[in-house]
Protein backbone atom coordinates (compact mmCIF):
# COMPACT_ATOMS: atom_id res chain seq x y z
CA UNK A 1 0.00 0.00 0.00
CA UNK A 2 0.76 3.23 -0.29
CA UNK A 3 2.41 5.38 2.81
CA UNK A 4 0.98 8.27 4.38
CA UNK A 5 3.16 10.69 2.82
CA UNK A 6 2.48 9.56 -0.75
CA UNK A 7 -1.22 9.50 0.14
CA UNK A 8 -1.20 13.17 1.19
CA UNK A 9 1.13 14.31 -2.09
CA UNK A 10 -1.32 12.79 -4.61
CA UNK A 11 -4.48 14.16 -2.77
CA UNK A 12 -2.93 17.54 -2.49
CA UNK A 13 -2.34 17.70 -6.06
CA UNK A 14 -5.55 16.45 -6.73
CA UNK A 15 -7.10 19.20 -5.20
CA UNK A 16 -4.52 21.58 -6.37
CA UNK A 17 -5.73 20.67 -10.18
CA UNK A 18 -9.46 20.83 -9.32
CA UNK A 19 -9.07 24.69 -8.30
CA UNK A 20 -7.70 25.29 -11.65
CA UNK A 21 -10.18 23.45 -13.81
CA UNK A 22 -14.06 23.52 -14.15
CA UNK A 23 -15.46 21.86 -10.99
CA UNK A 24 -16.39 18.74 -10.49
CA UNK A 25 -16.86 15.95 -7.73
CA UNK A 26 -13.36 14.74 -6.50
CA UNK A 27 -15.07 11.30 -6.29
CA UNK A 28 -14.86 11.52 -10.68
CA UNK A 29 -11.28 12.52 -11.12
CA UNK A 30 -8.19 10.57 -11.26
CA UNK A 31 -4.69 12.12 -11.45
CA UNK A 32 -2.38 10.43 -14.13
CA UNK A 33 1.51 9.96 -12.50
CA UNK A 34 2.79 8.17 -15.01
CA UNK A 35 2.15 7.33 -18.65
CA UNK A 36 3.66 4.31 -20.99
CA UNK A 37 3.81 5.37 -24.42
CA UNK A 38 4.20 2.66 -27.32
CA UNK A 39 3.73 2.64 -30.98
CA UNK A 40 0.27 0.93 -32.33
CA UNK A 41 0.27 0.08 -36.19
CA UNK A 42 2.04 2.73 -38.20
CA UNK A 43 0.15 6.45 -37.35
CA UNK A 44 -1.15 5.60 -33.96
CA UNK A 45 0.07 5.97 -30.43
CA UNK A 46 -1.17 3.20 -27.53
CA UNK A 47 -1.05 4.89 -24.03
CA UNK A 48 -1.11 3.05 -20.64
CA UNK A 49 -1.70 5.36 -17.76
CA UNK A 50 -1.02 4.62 -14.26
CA UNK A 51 -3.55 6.58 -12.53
CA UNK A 52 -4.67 7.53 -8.59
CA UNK A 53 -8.39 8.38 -8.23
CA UNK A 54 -9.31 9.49 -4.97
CA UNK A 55 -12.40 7.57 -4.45
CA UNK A 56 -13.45 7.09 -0.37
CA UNK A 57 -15.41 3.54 -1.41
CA UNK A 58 -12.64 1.62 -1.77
CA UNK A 59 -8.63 0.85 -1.08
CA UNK A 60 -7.38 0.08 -4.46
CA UNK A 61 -7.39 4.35 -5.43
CA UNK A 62 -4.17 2.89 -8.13
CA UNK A 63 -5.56 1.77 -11.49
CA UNK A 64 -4.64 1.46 -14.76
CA UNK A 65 -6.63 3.18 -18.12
CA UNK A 66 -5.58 3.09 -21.60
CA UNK A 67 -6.11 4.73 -24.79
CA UNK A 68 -5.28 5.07 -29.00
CA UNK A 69 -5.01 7.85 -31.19
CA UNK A 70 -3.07 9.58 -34.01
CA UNK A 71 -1.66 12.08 -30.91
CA UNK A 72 -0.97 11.75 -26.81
CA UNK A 73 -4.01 13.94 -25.98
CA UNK A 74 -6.47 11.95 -28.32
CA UNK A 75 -5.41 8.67 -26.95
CA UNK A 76 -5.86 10.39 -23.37
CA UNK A 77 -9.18 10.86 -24.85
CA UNK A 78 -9.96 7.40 -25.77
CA UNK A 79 -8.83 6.16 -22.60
CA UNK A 80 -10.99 8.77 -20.68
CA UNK A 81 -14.02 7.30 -22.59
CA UNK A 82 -13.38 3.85 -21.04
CA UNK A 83 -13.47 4.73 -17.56
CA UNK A 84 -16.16 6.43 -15.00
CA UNK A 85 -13.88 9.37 -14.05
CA UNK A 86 -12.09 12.57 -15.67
CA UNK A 87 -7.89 11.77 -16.43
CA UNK A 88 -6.32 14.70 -15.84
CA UNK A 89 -2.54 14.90 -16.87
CA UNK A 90 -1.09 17.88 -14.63
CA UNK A 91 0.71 15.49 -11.95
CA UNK A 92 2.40 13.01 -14.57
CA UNK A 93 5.60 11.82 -12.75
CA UNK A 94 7.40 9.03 -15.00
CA UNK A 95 7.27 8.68 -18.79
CA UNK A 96 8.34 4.98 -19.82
CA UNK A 97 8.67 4.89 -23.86
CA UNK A 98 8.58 1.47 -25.07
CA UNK A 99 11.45 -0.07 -27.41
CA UNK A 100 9.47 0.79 -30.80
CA UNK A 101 9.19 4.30 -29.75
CA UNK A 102 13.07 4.88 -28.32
CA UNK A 103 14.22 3.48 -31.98
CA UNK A 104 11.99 5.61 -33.98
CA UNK A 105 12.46 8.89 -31.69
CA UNK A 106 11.28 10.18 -28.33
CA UNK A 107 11.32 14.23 -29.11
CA UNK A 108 7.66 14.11 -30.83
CA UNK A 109 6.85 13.26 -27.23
CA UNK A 110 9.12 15.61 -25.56
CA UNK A 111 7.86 18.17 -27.12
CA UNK A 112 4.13 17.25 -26.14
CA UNK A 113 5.09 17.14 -22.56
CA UNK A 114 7.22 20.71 -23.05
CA UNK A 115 4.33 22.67 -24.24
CA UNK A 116 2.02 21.39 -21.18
CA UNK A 117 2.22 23.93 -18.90
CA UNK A 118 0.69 21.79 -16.28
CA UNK A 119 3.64 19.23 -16.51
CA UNK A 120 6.63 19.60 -14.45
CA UNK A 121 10.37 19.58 -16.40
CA UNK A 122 11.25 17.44 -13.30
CA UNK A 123 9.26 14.45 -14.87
CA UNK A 124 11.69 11.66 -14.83
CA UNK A 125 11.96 9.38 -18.72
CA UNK A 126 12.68 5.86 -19.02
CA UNK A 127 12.68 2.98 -21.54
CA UNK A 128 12.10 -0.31 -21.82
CA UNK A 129 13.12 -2.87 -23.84
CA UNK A 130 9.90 -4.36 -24.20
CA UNK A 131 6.68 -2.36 -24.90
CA UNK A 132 5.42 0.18 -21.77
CA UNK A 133 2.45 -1.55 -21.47
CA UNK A 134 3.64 -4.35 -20.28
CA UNK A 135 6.14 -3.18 -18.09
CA UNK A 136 3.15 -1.35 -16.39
CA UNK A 137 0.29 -3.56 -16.59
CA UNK A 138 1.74 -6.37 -15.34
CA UNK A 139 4.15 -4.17 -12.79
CA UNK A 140 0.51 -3.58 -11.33
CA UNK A 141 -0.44 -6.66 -10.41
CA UNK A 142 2.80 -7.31 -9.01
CA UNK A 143 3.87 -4.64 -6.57
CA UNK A 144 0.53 -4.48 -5.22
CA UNK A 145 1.11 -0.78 -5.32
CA UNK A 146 0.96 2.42 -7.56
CA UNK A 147 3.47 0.97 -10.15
CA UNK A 148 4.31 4.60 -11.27
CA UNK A 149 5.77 5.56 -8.11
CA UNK A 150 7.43 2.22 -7.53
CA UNK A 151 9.58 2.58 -10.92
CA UNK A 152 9.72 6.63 -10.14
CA UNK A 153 11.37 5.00 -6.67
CA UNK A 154 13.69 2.65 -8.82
CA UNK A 155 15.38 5.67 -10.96
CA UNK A 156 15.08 8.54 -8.01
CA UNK A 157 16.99 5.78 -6.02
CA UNK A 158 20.22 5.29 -8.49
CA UNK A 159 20.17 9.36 -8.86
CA UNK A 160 20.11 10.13 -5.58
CA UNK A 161 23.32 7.59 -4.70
CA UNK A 162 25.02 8.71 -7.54
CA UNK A 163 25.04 5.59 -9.25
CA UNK A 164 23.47 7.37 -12.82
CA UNK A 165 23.32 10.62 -14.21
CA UNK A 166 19.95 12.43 -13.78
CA UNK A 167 17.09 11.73 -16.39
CA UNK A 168 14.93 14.22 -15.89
CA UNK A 169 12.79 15.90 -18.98
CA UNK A 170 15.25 18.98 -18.42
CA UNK A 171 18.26 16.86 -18.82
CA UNK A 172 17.28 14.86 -21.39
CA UNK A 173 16.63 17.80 -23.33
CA UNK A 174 19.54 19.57 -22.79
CA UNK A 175 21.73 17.18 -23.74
CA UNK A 176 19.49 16.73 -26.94
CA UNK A 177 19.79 20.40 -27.93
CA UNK A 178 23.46 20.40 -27.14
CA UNK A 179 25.91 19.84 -30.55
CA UNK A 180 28.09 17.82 -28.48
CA UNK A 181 26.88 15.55 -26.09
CA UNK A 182 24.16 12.67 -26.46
CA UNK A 183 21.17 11.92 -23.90
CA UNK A 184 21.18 8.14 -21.92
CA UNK A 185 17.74 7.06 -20.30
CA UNK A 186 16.97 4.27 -18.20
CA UNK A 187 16.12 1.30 -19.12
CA UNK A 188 13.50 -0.69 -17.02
CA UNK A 189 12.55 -4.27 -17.51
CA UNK A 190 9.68 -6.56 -16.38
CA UNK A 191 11.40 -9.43 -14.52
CA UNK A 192 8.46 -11.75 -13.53
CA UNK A 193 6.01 -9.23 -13.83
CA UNK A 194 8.50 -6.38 -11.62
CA UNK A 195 9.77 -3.38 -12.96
CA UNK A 196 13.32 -3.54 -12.35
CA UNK A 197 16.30 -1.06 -13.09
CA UNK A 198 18.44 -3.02 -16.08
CA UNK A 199 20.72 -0.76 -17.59
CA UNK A 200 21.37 2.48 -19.81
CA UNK A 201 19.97 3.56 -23.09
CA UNK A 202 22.60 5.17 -25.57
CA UNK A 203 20.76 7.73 -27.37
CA UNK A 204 22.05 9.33 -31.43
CA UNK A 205 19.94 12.44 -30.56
CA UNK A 206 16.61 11.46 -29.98
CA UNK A 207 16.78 7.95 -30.74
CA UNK A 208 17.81 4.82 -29.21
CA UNK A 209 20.85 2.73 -30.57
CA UNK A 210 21.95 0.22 -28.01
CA UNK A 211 22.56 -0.33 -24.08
CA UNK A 212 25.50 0.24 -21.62
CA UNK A 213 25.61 -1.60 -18.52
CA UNK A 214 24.98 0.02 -15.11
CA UNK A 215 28.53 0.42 -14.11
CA UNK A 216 28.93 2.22 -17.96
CA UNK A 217 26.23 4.69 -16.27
CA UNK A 218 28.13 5.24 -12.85
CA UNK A 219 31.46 6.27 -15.28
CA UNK A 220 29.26 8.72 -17.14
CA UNK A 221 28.36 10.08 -13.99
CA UNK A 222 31.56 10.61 -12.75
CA UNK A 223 32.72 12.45 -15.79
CA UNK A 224 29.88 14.69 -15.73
CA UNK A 225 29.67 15.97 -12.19
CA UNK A 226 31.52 15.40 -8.54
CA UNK A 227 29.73 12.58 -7.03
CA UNK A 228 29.64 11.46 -2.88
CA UNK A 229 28.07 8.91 -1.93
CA UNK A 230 27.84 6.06 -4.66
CA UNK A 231 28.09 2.23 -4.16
CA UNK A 232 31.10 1.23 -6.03
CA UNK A 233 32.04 -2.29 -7.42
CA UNK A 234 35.13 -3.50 -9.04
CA UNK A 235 37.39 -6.53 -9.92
CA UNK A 236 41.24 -6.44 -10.05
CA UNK A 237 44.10 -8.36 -10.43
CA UNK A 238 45.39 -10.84 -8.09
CA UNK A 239 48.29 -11.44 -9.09
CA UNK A 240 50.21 -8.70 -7.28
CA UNK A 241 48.22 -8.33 -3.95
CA UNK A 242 49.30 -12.78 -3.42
CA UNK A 243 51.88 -11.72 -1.14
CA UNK A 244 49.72 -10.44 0.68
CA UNK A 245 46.73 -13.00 1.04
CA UNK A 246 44.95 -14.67 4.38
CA UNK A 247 42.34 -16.58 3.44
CA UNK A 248 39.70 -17.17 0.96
CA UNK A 249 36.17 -15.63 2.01
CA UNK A 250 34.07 -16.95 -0.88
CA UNK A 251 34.55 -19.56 -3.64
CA UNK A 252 35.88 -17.13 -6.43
CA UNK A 253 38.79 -17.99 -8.48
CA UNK A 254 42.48 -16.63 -7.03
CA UNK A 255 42.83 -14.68 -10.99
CA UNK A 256 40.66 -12.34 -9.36
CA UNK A 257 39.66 -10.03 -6.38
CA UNK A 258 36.11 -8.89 -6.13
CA UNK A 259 35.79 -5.22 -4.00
CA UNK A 260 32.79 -3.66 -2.66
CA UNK A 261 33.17 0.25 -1.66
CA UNK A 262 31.59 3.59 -1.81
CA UNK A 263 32.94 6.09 -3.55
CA UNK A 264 32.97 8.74 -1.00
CA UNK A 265 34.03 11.49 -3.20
CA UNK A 266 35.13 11.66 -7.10
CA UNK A 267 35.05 13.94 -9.87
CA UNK A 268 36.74 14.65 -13.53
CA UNK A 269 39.17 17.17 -15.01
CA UNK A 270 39.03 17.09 -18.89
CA UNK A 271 41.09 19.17 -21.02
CA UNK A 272 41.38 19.42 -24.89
CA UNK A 273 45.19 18.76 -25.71
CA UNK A 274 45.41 19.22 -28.89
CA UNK A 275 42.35 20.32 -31.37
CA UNK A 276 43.42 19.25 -34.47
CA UNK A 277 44.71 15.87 -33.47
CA UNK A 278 41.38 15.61 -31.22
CA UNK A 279 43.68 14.50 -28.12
CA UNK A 280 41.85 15.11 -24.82
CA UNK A 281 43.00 13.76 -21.04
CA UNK A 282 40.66 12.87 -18.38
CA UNK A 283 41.65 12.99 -14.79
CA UNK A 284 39.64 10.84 -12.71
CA UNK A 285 40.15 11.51 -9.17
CA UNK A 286 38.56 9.28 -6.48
CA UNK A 287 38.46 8.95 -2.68
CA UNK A 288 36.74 5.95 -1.23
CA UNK A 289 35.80 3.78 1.45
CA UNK A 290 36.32 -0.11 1.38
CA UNK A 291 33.75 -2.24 2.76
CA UNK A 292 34.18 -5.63 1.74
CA UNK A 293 37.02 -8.11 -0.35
CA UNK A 294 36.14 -11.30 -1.82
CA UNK A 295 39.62 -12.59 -0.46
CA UNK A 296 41.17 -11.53 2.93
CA UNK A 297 44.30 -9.45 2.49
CA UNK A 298 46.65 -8.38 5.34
CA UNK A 299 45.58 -4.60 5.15
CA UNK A 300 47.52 -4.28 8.42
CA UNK A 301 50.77 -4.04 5.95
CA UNK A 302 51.93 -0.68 4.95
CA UNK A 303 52.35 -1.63 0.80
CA UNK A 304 48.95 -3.77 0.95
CA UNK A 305 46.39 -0.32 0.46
CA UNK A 306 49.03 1.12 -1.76
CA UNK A 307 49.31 -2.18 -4.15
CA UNK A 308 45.54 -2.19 -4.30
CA UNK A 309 44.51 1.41 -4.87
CA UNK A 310 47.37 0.89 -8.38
CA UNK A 311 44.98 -2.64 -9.25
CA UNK A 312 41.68 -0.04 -8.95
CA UNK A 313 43.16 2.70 -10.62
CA UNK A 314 44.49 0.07 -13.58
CA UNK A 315 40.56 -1.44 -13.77
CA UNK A 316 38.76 1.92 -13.71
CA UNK A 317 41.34 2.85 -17.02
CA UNK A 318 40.13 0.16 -18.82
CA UNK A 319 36.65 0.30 -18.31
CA UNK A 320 37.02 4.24 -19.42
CA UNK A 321 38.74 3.13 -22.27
CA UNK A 322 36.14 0.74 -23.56
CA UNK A 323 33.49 2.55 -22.91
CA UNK A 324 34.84 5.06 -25.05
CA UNK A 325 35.30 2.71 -28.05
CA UNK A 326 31.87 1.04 -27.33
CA UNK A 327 30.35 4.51 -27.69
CA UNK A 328 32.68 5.51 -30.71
CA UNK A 329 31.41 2.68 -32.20
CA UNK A 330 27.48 4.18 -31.90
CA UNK A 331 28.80 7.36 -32.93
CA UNK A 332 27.05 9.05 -29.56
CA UNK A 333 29.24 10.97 -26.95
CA UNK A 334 27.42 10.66 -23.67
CA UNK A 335 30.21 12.25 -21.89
CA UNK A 336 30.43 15.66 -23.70
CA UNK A 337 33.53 15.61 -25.13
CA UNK A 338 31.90 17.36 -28.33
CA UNK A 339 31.21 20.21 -26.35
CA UNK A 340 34.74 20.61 -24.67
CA UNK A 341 35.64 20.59 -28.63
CA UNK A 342 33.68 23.25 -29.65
CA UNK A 343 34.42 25.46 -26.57
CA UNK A 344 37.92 25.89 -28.34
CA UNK A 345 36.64 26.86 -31.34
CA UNK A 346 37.30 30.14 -32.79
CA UNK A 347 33.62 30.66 -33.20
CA UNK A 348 32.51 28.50 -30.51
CA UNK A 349 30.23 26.71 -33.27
CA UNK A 350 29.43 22.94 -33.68
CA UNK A 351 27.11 21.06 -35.89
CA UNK A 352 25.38 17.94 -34.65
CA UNK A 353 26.84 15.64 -37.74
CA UNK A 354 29.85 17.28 -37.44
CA UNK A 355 31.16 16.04 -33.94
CA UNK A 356 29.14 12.88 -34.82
CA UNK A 357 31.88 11.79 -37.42
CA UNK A 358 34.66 13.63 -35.46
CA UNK A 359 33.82 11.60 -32.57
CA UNK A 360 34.53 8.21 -33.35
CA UNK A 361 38.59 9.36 -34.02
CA UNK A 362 39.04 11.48 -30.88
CA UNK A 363 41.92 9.75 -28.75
CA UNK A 364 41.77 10.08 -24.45
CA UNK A 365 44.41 9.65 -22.28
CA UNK A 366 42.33 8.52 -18.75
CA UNK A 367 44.58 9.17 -16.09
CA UNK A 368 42.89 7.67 -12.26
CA UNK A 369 44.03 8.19 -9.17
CA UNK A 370 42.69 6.77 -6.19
CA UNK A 371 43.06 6.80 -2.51
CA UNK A 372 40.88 4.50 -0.04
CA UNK A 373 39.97 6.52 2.67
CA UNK A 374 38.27 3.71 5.24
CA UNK A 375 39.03 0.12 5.43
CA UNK A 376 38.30 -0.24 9.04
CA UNK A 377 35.14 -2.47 8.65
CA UNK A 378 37.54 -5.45 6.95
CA UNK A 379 40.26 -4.79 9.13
């Protein structure tokens, strides 16, 4: 069920929306938080609205309506005609584009959402790799609760801990407008009817092109702003750190040492080295705490924290360095580099397509340096 606090919210902003409207009897509206957007056939859009009607009969006040039409408002207007109370769109939280939509291009959408003065540019976008429907539908019947705010819980969750960058309507379209950057959403999946948080869309402008992982997302963080409190996970080297081992804590392999950690501070330097050879370096700088290893070392010995903080720094290098070339590949800079570019430009101009082909040929020295800060709760 829902808690008091998200009880109060909805019913506030129910009320809020009836003062600004023609009157009618609270009982007959229902506030739409979030909406699941898919294609149906070639000229028509299928909506699937997740919905809270304040209605003092009965406990389930979370239900589900959905609609067709040629635009969002006229399948909002479809939907409306199969139910006994007024959808009204003002409160719309979470927008969850299904996989047909993301490939053929979200900004139609965008731009119905930007031109709504009721709705918020705080209204978080997502994607699925299935169709929205089903994600929601059967999300419903799983969580027992207003699915909407469960997946608005999923995303506000990984932004909050710094884990991905924000995906707000603002920040999608500013990175959309900007000649040298590319947009990421998240992507949600139905696992056994749940909504669950499974990755990062890759967007060419507007549209989707393929997925990065959810430690891709917590790099593209890091280069984008200073984060402080996000839940880091890594793998290094053995090799080195033998000298130094006590005793196995798990059944993983020797090749390898799994860490758990929290990176308690990081952020990113970039600077352009060299404009017409497109050479850039990246400073990565990183405090952090370490909470757990998959094999006991003896962290009691001056070199051991040393030896490992060189195995992180070596790991986090790579993975910079092929995320790079995975994104290269798609021809889609989430990071920004474009836009570092064209800051050094004698006009400070930059077409779309231009840093498009540009981008795959850029070359990035990462330099990493990290420092664990805590260790005390594997001492």
């Amino acid at each position: 069920m829902l808690n008091k606090g998200m009880l109060f919210s909805l019913a506030a902003s129910l009320f809020l929306v009836t003062g600004c409207m023609q009157m009618k009897p609270i009982e007959r509206l229902a506030i739409i938080n979030a909406r699941g957007v898919d294609l149906s056939g070639e000229d028509l859009i299928d909506t699937t609205l997740v919905i809270f009607q304040f209605d003092t009969q009965t406990k389930d006040i979370s239900k589900i309506a959905s609609g067709t039409g040629k635009t969002i408002k006229e399948a909002r207007y479809d939907a409306n005609t199969k139910t006994s109370f007024s959808l009204t769109p003002g409160q719309i939280r979470l927008e969850l584009y299904g996989m047909d939509v993301a490939k053929k291009g979200i900004f139609p959408y965008l731009n119905t959402l930007v031109r709504d003065a009721r709705t918020s540019d705080r209204v978080l976008l997502a994607i699925t790799d299935t169709t929205a429907k089903e994600v929601i539908t059967k999300g419903q019947e799983e969580t027992n609760i207003n699915v909407g705010l469960f997946m608005n819980g999923l995303i506000n969750q990984k932004i909050q801990d710094d884990s991905i960058p924000k995906t707000e309507l603002y920040d999608f379209t500013h990175a959309y407008f900007e000649k040298g950057q590319d947009p990421v959403l998240p992507i949600i999946s139905s696992v056994e009817g749940t909504p669950k948080f499974s990755g990062i869309a890759m967007f060419q402008n507007d549209s989707y092109v393929d997925r990065l992982t959810l430690h891709d997302a917590l790099l593209i963080n890091l280069f984008q702003k200073t984060i402080h409190s996000a839940p880091f996970d890594i793998s290094v080297q053995s090799e080195p750190l033998k000298p130094y081992f006590q005793k196995s804590l798990s059944g993983q392999k020797e090749e390898e040492i799994h860490l758990n950690g929290r990176i308690i501070k990081g952020k990113n330097n970039t600077q352009l080295l060299d404009k017409n050879q497109l050479r850039f370096q990246t400073d990565i700088t990183i405090q952090m705490n370490l909470l757990e290893m998959s094999l006991e070392l003896e962290l009691e010995n001056k070199g051991v924290i040393a030896k490992l903080e060189k195995q992180i720094e070596k790991q986090i290098k790579k993975k910079y360095e092929a995320l790079l070339e995975k994104t290269q590949e798609m021809k889609a800079d989430p990071f920004g580099y474009g836009e570092i570019y064209r800051e050094h430009k004698a006009n400070g101009e930059l077409e779309k397509n231009e840093w498009r082909e540009k981008y795959p040929d850029i070359d990035v020295n990462y330099n990493v340096d990290v420092k664990i800060v805590e260790y005390g709760t594997i001492r």
